[in-house]
Protein backbone atom coordinates (compact mmCIF):
# COMPACT_ATOMS: atom_id res chain seq x y z
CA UNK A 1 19.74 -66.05 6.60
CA UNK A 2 19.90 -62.35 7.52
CA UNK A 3 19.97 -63.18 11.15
CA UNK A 4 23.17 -65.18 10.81
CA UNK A 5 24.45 -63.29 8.61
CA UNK A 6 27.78 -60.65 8.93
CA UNK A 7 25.57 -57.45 7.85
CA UNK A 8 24.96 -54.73 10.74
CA UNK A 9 22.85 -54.26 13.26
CA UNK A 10 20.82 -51.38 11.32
CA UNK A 11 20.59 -53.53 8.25
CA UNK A 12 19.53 -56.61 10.12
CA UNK A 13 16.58 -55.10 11.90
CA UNK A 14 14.99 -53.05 9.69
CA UNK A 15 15.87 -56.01 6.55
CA UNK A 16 13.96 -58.06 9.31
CA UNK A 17 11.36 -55.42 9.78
CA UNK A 18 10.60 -54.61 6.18
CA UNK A 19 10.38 -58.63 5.38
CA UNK A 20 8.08 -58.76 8.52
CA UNK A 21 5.80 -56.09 7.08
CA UNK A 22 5.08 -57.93 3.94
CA UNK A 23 4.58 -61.42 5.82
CA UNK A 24 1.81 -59.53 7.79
CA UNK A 25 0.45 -58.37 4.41
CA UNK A 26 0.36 -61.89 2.93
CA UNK A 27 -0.36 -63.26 5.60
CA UNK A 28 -3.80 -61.38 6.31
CA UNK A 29 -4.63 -62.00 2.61
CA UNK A 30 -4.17 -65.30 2.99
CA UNK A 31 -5.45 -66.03 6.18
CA UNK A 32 -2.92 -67.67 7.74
CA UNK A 33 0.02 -66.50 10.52
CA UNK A 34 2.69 -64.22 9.34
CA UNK A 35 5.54 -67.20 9.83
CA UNK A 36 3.86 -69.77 7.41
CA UNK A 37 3.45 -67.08 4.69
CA UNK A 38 5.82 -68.13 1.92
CA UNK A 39 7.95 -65.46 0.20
CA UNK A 40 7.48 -66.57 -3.33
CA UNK A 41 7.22 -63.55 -5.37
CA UNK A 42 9.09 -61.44 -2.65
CA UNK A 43 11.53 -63.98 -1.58
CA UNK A 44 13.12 -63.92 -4.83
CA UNK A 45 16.47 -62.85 -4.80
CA UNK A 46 16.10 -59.02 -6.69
CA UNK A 47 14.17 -58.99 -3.22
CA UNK A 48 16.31 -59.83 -1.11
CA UNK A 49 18.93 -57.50 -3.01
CA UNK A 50 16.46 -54.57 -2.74
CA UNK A 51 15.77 -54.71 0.51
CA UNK A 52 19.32 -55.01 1.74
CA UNK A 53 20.46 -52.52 -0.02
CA UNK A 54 18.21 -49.98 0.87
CA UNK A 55 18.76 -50.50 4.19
CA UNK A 56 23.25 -50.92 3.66
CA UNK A 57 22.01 -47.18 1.54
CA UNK A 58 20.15 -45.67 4.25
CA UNK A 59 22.64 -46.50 7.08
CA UNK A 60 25.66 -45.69 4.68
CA UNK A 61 24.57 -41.88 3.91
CA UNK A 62 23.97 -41.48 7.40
CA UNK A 63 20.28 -39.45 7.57
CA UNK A 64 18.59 -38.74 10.44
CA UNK A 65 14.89 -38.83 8.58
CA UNK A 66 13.61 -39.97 5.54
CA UNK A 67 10.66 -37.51 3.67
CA UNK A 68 8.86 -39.17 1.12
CA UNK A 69 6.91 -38.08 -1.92
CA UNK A 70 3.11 -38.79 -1.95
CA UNK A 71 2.61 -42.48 -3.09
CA UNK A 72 0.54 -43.02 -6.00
CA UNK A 73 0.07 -46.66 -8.27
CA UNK A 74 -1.05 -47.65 -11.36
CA UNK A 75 -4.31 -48.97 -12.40
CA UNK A 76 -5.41 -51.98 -14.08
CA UNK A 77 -4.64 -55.63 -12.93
CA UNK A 78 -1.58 -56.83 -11.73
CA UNK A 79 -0.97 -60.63 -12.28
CA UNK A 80 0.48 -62.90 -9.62
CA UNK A 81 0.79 -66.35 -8.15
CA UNK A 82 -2.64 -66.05 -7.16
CA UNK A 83 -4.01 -64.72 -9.61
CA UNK A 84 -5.38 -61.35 -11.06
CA UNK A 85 -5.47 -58.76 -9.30
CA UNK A 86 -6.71 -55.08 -8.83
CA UNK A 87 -3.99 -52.45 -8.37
CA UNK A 88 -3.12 -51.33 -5.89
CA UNK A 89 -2.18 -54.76 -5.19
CA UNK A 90 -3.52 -56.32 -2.19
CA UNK A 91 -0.54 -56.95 -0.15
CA UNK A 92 0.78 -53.33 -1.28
CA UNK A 93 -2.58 -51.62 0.03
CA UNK A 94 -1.94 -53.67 3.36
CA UNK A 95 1.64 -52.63 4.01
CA UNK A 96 0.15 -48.92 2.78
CA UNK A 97 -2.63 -48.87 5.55
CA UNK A 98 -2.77 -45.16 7.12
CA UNK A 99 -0.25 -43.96 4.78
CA UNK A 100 -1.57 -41.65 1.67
CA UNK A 101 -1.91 -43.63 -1.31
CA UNK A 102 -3.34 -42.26 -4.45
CA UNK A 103 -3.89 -44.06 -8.08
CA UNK A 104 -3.14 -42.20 -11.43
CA UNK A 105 -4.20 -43.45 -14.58
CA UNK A 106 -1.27 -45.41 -15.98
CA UNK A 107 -2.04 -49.26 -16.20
CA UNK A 108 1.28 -50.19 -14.76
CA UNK A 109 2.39 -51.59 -10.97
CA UNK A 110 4.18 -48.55 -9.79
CA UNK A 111 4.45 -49.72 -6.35
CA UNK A 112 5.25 -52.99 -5.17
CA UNK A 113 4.87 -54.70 -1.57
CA UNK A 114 8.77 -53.87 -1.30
CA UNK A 115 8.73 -50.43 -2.59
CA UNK A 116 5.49 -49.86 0.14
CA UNK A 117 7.25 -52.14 2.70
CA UNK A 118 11.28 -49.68 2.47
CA UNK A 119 8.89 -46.69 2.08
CA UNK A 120 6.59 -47.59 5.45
CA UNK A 121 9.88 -48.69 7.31
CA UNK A 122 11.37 -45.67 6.63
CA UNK A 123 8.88 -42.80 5.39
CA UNK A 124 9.29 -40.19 8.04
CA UNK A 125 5.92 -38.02 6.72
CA UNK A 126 4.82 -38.64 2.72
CA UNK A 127 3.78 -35.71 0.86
CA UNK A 128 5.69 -32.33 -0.63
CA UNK A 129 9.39 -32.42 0.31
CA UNK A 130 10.29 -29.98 3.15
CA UNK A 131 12.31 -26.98 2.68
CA UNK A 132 16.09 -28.48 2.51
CA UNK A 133 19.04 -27.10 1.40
CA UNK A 134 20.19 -29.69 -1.61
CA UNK A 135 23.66 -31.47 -1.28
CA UNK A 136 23.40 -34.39 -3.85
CA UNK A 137 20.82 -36.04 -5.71
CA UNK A 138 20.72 -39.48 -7.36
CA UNK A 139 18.38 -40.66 -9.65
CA UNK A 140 16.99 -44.29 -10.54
CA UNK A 141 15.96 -44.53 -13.95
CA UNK A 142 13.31 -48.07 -15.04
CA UNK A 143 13.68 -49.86 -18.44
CA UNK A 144 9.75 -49.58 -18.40
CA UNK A 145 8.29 -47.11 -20.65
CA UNK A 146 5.56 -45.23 -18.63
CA UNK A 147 2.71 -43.18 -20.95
CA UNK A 148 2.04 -40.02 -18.92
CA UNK A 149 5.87 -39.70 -16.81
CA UNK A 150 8.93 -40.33 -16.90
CA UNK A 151 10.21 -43.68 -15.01
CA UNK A 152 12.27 -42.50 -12.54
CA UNK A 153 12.91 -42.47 -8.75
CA UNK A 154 14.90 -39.77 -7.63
CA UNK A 155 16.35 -39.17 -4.04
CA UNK A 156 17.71 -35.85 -2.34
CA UNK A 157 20.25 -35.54 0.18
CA UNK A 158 19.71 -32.56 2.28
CA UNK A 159 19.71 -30.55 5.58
CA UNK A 160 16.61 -29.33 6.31
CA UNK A 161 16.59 -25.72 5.92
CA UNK A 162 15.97 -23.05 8.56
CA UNK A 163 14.26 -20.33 7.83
């Protein structure tokens, strides 16, 4: 579908790229080849939609590198089609391997496989944001109402600052 379809060349190899990372997730969980793995949780279309647009995002605004925060999850159990499961979830703390990844004590998903799989496609370093000089921020606000934060993802456009 995203091979054939009319997006660009950026989009369609790092949409292909991301989706690849979680089929090697799942597909070590499961023991079986990344190609039979079947997208049922990720394949949904929200997905799809995520993914694509991160990557329309990311080519749109043009940035050279991508800096991102130090990841951390909930805790707690996560429940999906196989089952309960510890958090991290499984096929997140695959698609994580080598990158920091922390826990704090809120018993909510924080991260999914395609928040880890965009951030692991695209994560230049993870950890404190670089010295940059600020030119426009957005913020992403979730509907879910976390105990010890605030619910939000926020993202910074900026030129990394000389000094």
């Amino acid at each position: 579908m995203i091979e054939e379809s009319e997006l660009s060349p950026f989009v369609k190899k790092h949409a292909l790229s991301i989706f690849q990372r979680i089929a090697v997730a799942e597909g070590k969980i499961h023991g079986v080849p990344p190609e039979e793995v079947a997208f049922h949780e990720v394949g949904a279309l929200d997905s799809i939609a995520d993914i694509i647009c991160a990557c329309v995002g990311i080519e749109s605004l043009g940035v050279e590198k991508i800096f991102v925060s130090a990841l951390h999850d909930g805790c707690g159990w996560v429940d999906c089609a196989h089952g309960r499961f510890p958090l991290p979830a499984p096929a997140t703390m695959e698609i994580l391997t080598g990158i920091p990844l922390g826990q704090i004590d809120e018993p909510h998903e924080l991260i999914t496989p395609t928040g880890a799989a965009i951030a692991a496609e695209f994560g230049e370093s993870f950890g404190l944001m670089p010295s940059i000089k600020v030119e426009k921020i957005g913020y992403g606000i979730g509907s879910r109402k976390l105990e010890s934060r605030p619910n939000v993802l926020r993202a910074v456009l900026g030129e990394l600052a000389t000094e």
